[in-house]
Protein backbone atom coordinates (compact mmCIF):
# COMPACT_ATOMS: atom_id res chain seq x y z
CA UNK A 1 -9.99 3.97 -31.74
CA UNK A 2 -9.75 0.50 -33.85
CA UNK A 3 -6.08 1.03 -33.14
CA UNK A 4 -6.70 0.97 -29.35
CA UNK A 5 -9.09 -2.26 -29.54
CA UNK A 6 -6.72 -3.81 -31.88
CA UNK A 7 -3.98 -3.45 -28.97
CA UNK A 8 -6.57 -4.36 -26.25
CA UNK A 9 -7.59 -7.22 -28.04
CA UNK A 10 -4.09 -8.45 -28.63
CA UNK A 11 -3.02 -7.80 -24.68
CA UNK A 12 -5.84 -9.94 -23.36
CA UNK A 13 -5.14 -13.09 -25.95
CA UNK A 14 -1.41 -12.77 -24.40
CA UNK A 15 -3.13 -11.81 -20.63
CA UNK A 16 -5.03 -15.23 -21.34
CA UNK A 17 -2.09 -17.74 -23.20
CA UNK A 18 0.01 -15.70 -19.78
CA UNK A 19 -2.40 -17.06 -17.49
CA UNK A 20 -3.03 -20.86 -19.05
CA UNK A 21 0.65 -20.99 -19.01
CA UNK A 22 1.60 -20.16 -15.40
CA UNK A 23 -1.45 -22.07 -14.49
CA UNK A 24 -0.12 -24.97 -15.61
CA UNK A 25 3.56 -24.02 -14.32
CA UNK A 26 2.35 -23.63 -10.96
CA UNK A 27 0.18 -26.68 -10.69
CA UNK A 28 3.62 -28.70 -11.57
CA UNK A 29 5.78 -26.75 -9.17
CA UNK A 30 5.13 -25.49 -6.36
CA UNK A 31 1.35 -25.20 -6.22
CA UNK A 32 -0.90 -21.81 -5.54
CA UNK A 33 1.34 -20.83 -2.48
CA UNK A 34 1.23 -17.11 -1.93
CA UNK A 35 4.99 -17.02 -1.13
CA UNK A 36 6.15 -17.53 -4.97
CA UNK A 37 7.83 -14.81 -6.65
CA UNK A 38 5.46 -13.62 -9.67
CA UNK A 39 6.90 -14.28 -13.29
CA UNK A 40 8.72 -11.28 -15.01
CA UNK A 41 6.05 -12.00 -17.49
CA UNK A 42 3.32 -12.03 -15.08
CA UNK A 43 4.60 -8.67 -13.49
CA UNK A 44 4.78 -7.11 -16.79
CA UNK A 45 1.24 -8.37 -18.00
CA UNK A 46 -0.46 -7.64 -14.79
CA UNK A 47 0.56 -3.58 -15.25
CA UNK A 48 -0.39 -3.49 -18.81
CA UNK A 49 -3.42 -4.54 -17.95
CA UNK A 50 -3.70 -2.07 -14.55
CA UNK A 51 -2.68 0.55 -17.04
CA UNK A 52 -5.59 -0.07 -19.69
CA UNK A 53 -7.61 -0.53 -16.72
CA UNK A 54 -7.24 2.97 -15.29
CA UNK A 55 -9.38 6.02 -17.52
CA UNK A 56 -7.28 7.88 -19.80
CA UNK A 57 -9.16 11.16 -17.96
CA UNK A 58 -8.17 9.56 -14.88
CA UNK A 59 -4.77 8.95 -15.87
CA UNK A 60 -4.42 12.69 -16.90
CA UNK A 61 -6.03 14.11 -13.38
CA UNK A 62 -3.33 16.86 -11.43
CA UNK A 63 -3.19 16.61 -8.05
CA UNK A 64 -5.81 19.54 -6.75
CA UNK A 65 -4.16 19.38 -3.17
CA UNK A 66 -1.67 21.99 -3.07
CA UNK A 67 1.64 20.67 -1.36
CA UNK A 68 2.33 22.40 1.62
CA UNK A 69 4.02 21.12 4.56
CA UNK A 70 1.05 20.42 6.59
CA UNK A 71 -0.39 18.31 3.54
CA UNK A 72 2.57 16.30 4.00
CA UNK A 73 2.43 16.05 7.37
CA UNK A 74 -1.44 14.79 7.13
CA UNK A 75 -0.50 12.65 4.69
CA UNK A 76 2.54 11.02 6.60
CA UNK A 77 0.17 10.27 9.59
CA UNK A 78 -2.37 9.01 6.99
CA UNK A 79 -0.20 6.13 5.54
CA UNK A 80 1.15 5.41 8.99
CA UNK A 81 -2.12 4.27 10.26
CA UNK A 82 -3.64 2.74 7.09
CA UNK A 83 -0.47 1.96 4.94
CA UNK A 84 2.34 1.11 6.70
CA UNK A 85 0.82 -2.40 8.13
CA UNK A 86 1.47 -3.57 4.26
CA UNK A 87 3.68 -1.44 2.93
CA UNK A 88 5.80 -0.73 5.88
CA UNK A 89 6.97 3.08 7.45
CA UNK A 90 9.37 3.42 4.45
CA UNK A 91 7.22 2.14 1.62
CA UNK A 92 9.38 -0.97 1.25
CA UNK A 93 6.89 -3.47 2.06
CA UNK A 94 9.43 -5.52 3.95
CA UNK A 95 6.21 -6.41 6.10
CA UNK A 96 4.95 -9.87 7.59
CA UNK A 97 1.98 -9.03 5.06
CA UNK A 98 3.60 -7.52 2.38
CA UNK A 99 6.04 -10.29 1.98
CA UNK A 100 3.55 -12.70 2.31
CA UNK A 101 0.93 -11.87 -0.14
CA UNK A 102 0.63 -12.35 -3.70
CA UNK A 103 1.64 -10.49 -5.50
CA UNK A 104 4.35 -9.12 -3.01
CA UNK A 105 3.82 -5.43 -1.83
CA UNK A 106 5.68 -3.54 -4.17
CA UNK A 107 8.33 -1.07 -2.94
CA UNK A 108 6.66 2.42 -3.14
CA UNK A 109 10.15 4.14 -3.63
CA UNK A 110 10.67 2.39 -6.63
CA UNK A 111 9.96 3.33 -10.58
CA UNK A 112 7.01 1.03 -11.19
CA UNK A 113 5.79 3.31 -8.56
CA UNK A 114 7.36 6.88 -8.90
CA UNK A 115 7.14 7.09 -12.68
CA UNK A 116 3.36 6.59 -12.49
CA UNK A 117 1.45 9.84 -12.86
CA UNK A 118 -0.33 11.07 -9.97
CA UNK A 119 -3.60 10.32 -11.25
CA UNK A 120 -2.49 6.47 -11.54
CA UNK A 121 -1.42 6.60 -8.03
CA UNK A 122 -4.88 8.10 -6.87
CA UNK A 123 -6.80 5.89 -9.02
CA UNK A 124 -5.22 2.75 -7.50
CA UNK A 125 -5.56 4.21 -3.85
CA UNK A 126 -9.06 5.18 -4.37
CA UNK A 127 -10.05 1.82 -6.26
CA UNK A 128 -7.55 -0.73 -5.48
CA UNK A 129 -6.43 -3.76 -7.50
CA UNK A 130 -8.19 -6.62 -8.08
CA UNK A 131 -6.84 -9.62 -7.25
CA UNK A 132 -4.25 -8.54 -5.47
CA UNK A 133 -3.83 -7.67 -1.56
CA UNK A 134 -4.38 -4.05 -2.26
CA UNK A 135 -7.77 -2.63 -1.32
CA UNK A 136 -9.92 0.36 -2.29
CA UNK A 137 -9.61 2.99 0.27
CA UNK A 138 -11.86 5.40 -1.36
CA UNK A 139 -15.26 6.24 -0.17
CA UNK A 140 -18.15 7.91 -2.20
CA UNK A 141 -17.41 10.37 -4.98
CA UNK A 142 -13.99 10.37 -5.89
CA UNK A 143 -13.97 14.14 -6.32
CA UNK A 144 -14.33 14.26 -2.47
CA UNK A 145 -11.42 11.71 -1.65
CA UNK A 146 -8.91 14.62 -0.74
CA UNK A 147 -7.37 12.05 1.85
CA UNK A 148 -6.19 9.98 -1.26
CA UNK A 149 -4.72 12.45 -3.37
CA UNK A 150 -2.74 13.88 0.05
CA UNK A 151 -1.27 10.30 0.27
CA UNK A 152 -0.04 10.56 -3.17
CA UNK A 153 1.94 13.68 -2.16
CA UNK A 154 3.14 11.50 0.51
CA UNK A 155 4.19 8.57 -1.70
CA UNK A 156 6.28 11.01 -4.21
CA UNK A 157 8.05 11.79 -0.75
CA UNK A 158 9.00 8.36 0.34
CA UNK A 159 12.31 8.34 -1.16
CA UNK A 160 13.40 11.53 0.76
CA UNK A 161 12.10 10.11 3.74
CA UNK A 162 13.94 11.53 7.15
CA UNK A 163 15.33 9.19 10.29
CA UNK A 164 12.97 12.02 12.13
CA UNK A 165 9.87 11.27 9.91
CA UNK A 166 10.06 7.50 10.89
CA UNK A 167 10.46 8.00 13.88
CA UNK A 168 7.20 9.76 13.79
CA UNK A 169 5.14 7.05 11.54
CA UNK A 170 6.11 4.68 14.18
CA UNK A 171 4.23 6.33 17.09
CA UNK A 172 1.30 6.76 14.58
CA UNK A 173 1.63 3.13 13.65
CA UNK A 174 -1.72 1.00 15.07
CA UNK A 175 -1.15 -0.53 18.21
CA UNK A 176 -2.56 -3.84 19.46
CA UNK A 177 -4.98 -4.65 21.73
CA UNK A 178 -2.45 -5.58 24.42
CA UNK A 179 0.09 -2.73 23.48
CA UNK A 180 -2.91 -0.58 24.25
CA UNK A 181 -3.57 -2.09 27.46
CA UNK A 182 0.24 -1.81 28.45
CA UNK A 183 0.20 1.74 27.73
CA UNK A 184 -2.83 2.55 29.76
CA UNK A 185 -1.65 1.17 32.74
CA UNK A 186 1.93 2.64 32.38
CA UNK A 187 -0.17 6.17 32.55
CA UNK A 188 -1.72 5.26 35.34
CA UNK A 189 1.21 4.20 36.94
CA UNK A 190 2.75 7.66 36.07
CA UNK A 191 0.10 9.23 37.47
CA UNK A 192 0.65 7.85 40.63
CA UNK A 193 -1.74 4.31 40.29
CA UNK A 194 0.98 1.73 42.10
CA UNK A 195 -1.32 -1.10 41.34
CA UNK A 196 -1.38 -0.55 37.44
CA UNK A 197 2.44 -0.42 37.41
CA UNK A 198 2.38 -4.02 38.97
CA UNK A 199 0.29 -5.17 36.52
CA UNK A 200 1.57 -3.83 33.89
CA UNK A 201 4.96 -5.02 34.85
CA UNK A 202 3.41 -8.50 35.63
CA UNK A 203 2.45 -9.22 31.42
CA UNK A 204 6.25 -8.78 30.33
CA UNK A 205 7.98 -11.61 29.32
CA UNK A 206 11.19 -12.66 28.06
């Protein structure tokens, strides 16, 4: 246990000489602006600390969602309409958002990602990372949040994603208000409404 404090203790004086540093980097260079690249340092500081962060009995959880193919499928649709508007369909984060945050959405199919254990993955899902662009999508007990553990099956699946999968996600994807709109009418129009295909065919531009 004194061990453990003894290491805790020592992470956050380097966390905190870390931080007064690239404080003081920054404000010389090129400011607060959320499209810097984050310090190797900084990076490897900010997952120590995520790591001490998490429970050790979270840490060690198992997934208690069986993988199946329909879990999979659940949890494809799942990051599709609540993931992939960061992350992107293929967990790269090549995103107008992902790029654009700070720190950067990190690329899901990677080992910072894949080597954690599942119970890191669901802990971060469930609770998020503070500040960072990466929310808490857990509600309530986390005992209950089956949604979150699916997505972790999902994640551990990224790098085998299929052409067919993402072509899936990307009907699941959210649409926009006016992508909504456009597809309404182009029903109606298929169902026989000539005035909706006019108008639909009206709002496209070049």
């Amino acid at each position: 246990m004194r061990a453990k404090l003894t290491a805790v203790f020592v992470i956050g004086i380097l966390g905190i000489l870390a931080v007064v540093g690239w404080l003081g980097y920054q404000s010389f260079t090129t400011g607060f602006s959320a499209k810097a690249e984050p310090h190797v340092l900084e990076v490897w500081m900010a997952r120590q600390i995520r790591y001490l962060a998490i429970p050790l009995a979270d840490r060690n959880k198992v997934n208690p969602v069986p993988l199946t193919p329909e879990i999979l499928q659940q949890g494809l649709a799942h990051f599709a309409d609540h993931c992939a508007t960061c992350h992107g369909n293929d967990g790269g984060g090549k995103t107008p958002i992902g790029k654009n945050v700070y720190p950067k959405a990190p690329d899901l199919r990677e080992s910072a990602t894949q080597d954690m254990s599942d119970g890191e993955i669901f802990w971060t899902i469930h609770n998020g990372i503070r500040f960072t662009a990466m929310p808490g999508w857990g509600e309530g007990d986390p005992e209950q949040d089956l949604d979150s553990w699916k997505l972790v099956h999902f994640i551990r699946h990224l790098p085998k994603l299929t052409p067919e999968e993402l072509d899936r996600m990307k009907s699941l994807n959210p649409k926009t208000q006016h992508e909504r709109e456009e597809e309404a009418s182009f029903d109606r129009f298929l169902q026989g409404d000539d005035t909706a295909g006019t108008a639909a065919g009206s709002g496209h531009h070049h």
